[in-house]
Protein backbone atom coordinates (compact mmCIF):
# COMPACT_ATOMS: atom_id res chain seq x y z
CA UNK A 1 -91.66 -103.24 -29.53
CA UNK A 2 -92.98 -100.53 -26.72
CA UNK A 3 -96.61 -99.43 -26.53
CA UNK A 4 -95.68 -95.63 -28.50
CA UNK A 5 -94.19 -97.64 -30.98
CA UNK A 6 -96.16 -97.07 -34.36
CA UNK A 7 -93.68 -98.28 -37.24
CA UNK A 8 -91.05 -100.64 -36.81
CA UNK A 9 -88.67 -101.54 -39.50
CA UNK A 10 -86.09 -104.24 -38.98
CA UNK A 11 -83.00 -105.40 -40.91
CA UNK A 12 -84.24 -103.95 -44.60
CA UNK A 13 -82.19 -105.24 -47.37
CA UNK A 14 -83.17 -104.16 -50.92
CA UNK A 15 -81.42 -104.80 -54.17
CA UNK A 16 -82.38 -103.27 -57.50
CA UNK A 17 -81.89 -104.42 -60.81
CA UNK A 18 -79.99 -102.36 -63.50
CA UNK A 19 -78.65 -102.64 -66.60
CA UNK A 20 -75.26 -102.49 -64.68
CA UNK A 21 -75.95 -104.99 -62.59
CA UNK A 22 -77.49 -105.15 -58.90
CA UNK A 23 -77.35 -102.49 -56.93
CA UNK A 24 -77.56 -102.85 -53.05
CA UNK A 25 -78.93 -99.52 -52.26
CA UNK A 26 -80.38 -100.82 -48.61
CA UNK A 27 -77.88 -102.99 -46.46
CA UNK A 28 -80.00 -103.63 -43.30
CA UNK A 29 -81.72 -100.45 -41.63
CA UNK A 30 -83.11 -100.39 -38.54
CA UNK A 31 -85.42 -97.66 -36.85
CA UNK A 32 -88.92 -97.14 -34.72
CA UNK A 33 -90.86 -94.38 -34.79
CA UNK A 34 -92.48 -93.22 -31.97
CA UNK A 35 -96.62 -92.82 -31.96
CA UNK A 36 -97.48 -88.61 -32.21
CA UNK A 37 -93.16 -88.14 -32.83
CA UNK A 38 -91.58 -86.90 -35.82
CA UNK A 39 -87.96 -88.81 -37.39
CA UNK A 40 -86.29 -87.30 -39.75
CA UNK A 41 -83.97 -89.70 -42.81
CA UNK A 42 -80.62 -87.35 -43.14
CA UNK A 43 -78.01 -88.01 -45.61
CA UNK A 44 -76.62 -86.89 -49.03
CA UNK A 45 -78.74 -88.24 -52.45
CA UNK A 46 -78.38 -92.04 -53.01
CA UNK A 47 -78.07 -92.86 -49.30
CA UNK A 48 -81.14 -94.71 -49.19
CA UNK A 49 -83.94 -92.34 -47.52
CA UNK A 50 -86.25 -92.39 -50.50
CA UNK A 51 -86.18 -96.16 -51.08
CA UNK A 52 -86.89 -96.83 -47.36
CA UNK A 53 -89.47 -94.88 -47.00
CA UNK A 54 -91.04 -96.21 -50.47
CA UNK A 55 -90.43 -99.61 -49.10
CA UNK A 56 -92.72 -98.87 -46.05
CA UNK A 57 -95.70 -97.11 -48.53
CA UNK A 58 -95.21 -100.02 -50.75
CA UNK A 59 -94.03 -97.68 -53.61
CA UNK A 60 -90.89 -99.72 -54.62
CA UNK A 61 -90.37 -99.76 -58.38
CA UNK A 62 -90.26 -103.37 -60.14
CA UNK A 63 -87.01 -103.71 -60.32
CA UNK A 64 -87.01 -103.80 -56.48
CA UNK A 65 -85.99 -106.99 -54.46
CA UNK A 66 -86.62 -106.85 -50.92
CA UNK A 67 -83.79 -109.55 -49.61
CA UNK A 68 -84.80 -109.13 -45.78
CA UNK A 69 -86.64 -107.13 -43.39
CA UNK A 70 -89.83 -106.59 -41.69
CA UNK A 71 -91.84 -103.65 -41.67
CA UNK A 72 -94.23 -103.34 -38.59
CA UNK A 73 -97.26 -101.41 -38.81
CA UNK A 74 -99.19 -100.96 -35.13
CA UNK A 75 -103.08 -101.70 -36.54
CA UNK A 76 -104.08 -101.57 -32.61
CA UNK A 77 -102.88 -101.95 -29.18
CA UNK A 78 -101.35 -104.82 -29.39
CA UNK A 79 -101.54 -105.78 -32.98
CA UNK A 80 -98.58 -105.18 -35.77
CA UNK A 81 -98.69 -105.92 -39.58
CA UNK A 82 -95.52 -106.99 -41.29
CA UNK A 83 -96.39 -104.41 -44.82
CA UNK A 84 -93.67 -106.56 -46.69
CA UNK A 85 -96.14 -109.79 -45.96
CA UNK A 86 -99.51 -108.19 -47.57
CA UNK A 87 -99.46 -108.30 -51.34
CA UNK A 88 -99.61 -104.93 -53.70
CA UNK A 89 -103.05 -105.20 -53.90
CA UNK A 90 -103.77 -105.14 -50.41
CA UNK A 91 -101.17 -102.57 -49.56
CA UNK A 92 -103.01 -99.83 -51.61
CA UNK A 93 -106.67 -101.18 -50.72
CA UNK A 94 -105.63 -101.23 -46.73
CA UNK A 95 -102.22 -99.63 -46.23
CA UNK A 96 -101.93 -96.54 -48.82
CA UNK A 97 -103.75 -93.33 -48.52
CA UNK A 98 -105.58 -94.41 -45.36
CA UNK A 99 -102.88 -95.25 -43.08
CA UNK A 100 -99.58 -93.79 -44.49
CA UNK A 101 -99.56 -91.13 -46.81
CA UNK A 102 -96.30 -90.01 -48.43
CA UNK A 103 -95.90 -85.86 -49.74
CA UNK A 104 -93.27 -85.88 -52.25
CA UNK A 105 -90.93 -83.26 -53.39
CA UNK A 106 -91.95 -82.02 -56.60
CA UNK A 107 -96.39 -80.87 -56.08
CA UNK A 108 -96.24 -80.81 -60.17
CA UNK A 109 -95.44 -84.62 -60.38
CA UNK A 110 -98.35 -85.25 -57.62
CA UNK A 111 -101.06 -83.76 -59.23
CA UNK A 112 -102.84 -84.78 -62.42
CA UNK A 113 -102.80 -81.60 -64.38
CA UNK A 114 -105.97 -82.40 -66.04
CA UNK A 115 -108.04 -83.29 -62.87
CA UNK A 116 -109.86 -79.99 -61.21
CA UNK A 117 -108.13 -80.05 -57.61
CA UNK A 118 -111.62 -80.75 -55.83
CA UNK A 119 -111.82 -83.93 -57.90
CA UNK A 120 -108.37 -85.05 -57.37
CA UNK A 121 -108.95 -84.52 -53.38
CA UNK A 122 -112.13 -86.63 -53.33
CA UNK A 123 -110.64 -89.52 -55.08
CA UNK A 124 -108.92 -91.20 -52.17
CA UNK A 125 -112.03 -90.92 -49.78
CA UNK A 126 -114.47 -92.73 -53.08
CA UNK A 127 -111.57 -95.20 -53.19
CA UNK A 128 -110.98 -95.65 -49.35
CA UNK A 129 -114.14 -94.72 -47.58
CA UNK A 130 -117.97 -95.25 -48.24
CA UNK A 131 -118.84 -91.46 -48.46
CA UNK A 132 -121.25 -89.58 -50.58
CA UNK A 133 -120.39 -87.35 -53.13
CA UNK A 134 -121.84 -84.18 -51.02
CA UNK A 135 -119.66 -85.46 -48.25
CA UNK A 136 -116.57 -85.54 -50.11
CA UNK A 137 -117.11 -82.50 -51.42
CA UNK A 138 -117.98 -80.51 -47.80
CA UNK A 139 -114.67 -82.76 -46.56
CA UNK A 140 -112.34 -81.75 -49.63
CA UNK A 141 -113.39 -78.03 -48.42
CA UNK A 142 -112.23 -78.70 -45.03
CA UNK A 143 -109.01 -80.26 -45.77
CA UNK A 144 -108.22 -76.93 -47.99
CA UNK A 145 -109.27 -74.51 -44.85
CA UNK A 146 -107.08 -76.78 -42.97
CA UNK A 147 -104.11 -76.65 -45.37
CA UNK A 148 -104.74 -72.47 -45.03
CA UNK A 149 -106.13 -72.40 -48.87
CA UNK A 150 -108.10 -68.85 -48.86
CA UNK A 151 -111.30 -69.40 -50.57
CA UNK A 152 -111.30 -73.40 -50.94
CA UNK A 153 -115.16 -73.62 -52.97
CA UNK A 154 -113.26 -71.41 -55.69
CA UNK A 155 -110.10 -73.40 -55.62
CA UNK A 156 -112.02 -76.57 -55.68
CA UNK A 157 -112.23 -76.14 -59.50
CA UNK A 158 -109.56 -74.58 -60.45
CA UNK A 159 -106.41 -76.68 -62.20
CA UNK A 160 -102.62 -77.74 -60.45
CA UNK A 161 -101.47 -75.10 -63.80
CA UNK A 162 -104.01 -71.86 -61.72
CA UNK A 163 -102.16 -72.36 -58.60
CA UNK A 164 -98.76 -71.36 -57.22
CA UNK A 165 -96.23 -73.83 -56.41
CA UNK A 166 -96.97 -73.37 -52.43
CA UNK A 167 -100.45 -73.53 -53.18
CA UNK A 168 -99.70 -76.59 -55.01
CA UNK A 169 -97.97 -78.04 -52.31
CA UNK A 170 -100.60 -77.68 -49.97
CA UNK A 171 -103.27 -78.93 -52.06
CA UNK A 172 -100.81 -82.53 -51.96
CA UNK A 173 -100.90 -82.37 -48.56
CA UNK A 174 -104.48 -81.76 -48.37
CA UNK A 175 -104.65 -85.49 -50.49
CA UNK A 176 -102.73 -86.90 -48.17
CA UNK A 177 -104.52 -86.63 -45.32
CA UNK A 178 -108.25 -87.13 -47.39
CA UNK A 179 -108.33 -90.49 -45.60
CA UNK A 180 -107.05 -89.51 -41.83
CA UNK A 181 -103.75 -91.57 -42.30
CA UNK A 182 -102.08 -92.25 -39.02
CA UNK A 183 -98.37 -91.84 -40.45
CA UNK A 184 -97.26 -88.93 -42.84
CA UNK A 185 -93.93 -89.53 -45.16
CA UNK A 186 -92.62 -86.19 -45.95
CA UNK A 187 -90.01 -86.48 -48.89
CA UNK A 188 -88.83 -83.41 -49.32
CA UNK A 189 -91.73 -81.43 -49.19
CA UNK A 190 -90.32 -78.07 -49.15
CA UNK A 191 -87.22 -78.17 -51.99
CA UNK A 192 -88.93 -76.72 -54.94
CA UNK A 193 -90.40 -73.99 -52.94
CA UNK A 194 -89.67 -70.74 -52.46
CA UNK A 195 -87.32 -70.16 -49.29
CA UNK A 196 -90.25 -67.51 -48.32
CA UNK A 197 -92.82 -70.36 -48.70
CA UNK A 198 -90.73 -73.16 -47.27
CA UNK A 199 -91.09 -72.24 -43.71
CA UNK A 200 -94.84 -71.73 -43.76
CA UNK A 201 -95.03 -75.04 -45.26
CA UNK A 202 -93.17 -76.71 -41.76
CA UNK A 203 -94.99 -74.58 -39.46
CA UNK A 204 -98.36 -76.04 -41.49
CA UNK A 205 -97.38 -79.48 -41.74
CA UNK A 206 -96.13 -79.53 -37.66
CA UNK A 207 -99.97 -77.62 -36.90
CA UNK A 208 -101.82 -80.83 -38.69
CA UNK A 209 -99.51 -83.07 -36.85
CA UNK A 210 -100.88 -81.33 -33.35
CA UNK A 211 -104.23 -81.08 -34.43
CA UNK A 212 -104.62 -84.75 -36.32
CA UNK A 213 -102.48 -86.80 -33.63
CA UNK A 214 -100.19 -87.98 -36.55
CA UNK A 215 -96.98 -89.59 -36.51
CA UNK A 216 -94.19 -87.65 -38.98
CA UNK A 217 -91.17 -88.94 -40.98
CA UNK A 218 -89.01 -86.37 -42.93
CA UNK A 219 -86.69 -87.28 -45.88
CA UNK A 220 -84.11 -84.49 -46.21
CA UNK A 221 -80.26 -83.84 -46.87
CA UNK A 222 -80.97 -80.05 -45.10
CA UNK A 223 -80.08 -79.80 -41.81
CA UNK A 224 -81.65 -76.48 -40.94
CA UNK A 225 -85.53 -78.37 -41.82
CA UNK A 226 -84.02 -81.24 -39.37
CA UNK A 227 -83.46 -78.48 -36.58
CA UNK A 228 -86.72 -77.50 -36.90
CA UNK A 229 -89.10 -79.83 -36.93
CA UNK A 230 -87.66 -83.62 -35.64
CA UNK A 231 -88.07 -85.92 -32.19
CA UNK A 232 -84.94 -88.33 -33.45
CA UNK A 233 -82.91 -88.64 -36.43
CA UNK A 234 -81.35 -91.15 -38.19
CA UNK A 235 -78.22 -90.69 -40.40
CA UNK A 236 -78.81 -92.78 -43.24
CA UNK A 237 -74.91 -93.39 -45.91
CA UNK A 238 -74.46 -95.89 -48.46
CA UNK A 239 -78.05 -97.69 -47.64
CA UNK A 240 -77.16 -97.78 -43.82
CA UNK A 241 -77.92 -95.94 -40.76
CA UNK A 242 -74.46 -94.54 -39.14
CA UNK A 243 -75.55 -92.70 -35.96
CA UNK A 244 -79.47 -91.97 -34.79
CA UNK A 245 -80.34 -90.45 -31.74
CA UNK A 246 -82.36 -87.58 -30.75
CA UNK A 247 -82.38 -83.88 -32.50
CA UNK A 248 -80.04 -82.91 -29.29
CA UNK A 249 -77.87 -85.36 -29.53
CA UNK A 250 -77.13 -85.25 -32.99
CA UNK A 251 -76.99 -81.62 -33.30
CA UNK A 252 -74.91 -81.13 -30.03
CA UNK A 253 -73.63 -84.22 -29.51
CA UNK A 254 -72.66 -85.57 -32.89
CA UNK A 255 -70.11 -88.63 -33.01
CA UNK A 256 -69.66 -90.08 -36.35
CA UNK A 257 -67.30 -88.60 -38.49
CA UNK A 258 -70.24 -88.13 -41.59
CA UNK A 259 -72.46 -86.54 -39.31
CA UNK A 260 -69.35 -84.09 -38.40
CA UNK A 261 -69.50 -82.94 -42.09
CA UNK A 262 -72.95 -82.53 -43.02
CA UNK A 263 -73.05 -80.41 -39.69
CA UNK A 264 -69.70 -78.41 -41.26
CA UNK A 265 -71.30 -78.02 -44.22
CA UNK A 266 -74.55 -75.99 -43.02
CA UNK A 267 -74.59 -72.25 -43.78
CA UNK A 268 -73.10 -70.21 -41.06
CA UNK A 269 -72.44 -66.37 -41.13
CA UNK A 270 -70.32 -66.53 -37.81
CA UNK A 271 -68.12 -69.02 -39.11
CA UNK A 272 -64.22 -68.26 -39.19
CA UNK A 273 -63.86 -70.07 -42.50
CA UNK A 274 -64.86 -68.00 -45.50
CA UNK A 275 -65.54 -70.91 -47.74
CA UNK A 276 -68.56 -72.92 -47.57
CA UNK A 277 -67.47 -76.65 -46.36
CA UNK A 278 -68.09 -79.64 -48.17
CA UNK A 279 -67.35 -83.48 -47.68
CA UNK A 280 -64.39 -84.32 -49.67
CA UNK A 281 -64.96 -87.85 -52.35
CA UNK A 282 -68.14 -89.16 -53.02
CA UNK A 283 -70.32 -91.68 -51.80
CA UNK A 284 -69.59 -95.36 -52.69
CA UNK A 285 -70.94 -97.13 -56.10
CA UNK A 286 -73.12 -99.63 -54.22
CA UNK A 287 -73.13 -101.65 -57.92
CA UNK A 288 -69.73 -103.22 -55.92
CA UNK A 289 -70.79 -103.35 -52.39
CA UNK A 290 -67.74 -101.49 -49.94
CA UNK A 291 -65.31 -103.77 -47.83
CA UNK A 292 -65.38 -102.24 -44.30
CA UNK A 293 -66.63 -99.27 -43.76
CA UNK A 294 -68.35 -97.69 -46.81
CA UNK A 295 -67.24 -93.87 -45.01
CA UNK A 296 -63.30 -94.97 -44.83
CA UNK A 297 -62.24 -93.24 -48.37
CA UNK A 298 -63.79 -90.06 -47.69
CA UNK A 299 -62.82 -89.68 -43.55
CA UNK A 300 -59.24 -88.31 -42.65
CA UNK A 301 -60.20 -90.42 -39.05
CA UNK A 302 -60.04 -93.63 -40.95
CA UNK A 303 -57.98 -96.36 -39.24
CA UNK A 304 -56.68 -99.49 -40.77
CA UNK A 305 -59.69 -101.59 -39.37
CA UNK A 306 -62.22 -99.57 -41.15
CA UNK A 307 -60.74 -100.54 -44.62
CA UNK A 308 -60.90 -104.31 -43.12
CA UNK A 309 -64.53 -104.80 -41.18
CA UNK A 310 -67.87 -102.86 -40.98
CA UNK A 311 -68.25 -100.89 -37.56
CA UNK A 312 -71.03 -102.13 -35.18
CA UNK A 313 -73.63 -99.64 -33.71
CA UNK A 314 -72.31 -98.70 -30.57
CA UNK A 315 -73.92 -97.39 -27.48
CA UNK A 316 -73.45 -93.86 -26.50
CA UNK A 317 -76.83 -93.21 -24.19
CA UNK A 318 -80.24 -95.08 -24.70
CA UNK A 319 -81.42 -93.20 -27.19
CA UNK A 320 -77.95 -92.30 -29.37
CA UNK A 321 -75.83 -94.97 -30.96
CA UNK A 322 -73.24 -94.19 -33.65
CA UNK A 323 -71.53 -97.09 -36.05
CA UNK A 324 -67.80 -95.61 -36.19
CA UNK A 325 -64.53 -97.68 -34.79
CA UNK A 326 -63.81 -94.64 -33.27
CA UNK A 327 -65.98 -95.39 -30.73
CA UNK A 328 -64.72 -98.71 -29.48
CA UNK A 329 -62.40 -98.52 -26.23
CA UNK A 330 -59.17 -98.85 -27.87
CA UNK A 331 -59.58 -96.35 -30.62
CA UNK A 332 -57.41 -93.16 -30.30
CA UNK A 333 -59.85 -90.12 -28.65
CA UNK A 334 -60.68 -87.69 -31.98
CA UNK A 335 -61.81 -84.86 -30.89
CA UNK A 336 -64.83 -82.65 -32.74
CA UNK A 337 -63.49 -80.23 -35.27
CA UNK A 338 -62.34 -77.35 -33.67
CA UNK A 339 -64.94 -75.36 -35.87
CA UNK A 340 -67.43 -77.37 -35.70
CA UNK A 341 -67.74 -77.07 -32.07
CA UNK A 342 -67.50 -73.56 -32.20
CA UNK A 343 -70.61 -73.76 -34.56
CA UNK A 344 -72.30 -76.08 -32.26
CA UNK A 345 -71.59 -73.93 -28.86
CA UNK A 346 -72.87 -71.08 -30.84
CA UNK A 347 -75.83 -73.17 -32.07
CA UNK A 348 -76.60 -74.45 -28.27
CA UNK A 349 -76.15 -70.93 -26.90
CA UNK A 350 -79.03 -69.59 -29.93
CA UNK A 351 -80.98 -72.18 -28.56
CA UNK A 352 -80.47 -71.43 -25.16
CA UNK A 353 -82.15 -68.06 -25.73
CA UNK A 354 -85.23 -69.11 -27.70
């Protein structure tokens, strides 16, 4: 692992147990994230993001079998943790709150509604730090300043049911980073907000990445949030990462046939095509685990060999790799959609002018 690298996670293979029967949901991922970077997890629902990044706070439900993997957390210059090796009770005494936080999607199922939000701030730093209760209290007042909460003594006693849901959202992010964790998981953080309040919510969560040093990973199926705030991103489709690389070279560079659509399938008022794209089929039922490649039934590219055996990652630069047969040397050269590249020259050229 480099010297920048702060999170490694190798070969991850999770099964969960349902009244159906097991479900493989993660089939051996693979990703680093970079030290002061920010990764975003792309893909439709069920494609894994959530249950990664749960598997790396140590959030998995009980029903959760970890197969395989490692999870390497960077505790000093030269010193990495495997998480999956360090028991639940030491995950949330060493690991959670202090050293990766996670913001979920919904600020409502984050916050205790019967807590006063000062209390429910100070909690982590009792549990996590040895801190009086004055310097909680001046701290919890900071962190609300930080998180651009007008009047944070007021709002220090008011309840999750007095604030508005961007206000509510900040005040989760304000817990999360009570105990100055050095990696933030970002599920979603912006979906049940307001498209007004959305943006503001990036631009603060990129600020306390500058000002805090911290290291940022994004779960998200919208493209537009990838644009604006990752490093690298990783493609994540039936519990598998199909193409990562770096914002550029996914957004400009794309070469598997999944990332094609979800990049079709963006919002575009220039676009020649007056309905809204969307990826034919649906994803696979991972209750019976795909032969091949799991992408085959649903991409008009598909050759005979995808239907047979799974596609390897292969090498486009050092930073992009892709896991499509259409890659390999004797595989017939598919061109982008003619569309799509439209979109993406027009995307570049946007860009360009910023």
């Amino acid at each position: 692992m480099g010297k920048n690298i702060i999170l490694s996670v190798k070969n991850l293979d999770i099964t969960f147990r349902t009244n159906a029967g097991k479900v493989h949901a993660i089939r051996g991922v693979d990703f680093e994230l970079p030290t002061g970077k920010t990764l975003a997890l792309v893909g439709e629902s069920g494609s894994g993001k959530s249950v990664t990044m749960k598997a790396v706070a140590g959030l998995l439900d009980d029903n959760a079998t970890v197969n395989n993997g490692e999870i390497f957390y960077r505790t000093g210059e030269e010193n990495f943790i495997d998480l999956l090796k360090l028991s639940k009770k030491e995950l949330r005494r060493k690991i959670n709150g202090q050293q990766i936080a996670m913001v979920f999607q919904d600020p409502m199922t984050s916050l205790d509604p019967t807590m006063q939000i000062g209390s429910q701030i100070t909690e982590c730093m009792f549990l996590h730090k040895k801190i009086s209760a004055a310097e909680a209290k001046e701290k919890a007042v900071e962190l609300l300043k930080l998180v651009g909460i007008t009047d944070p003594e007021k709002r220090m006693k008011n309840y999750p049911h007095q604030l508005s849901g961007g206000m509510r959202q900040r005040v989760v992010i304000a817990i999360a980073l009570s105990c100055e964790p050095k990696i933030l998981i970002c599920d979603e953080p912006t979906t049940a907000l307001d498209v007004t309040i959305q943006a503001r919510i990036l631009d603060l969560i990129q600020d306390i990445q500058t000002k805090m040093g911290l290291s940022v990973i994004y779960i998200t199926h919208d493209l537009g949030v990838v644009a604006k705030v990752a490093d690298f991103v990783n493609v994540m489709y039936a519990g598998k990462i199909i193409e990562k690389g770096t914002v550029d070279e996914i957004f400009y560079d794309p070469r598997h046939p999944y990332t094609w659509g979800l990049l079709s399938a963006m919002p575009d008022l220039e676009t020649q095509d007056a309905r809204l794209y969307s990826i034919p089929g649906s994803p696979p039922n991972l209750l019976h685990e795909p032969k091949g490649d799991a992408f085959a039934a649903r991409n008009k590219f598909a050759m005979k060999i995808d239907e047979r055996e799974e596609p390897p990652m292969f090498k486009i630069s050092e930073t992009h790799f892709a896991a499509t047969w259409l890659l390999h040397p004797d595989a017939p050269k598919i061109e982008l959609p003619k569309e799509l590249r439209l979109r993406l020259a027009r995307a570049r050229k946007a860009a360009d002018i910023l």
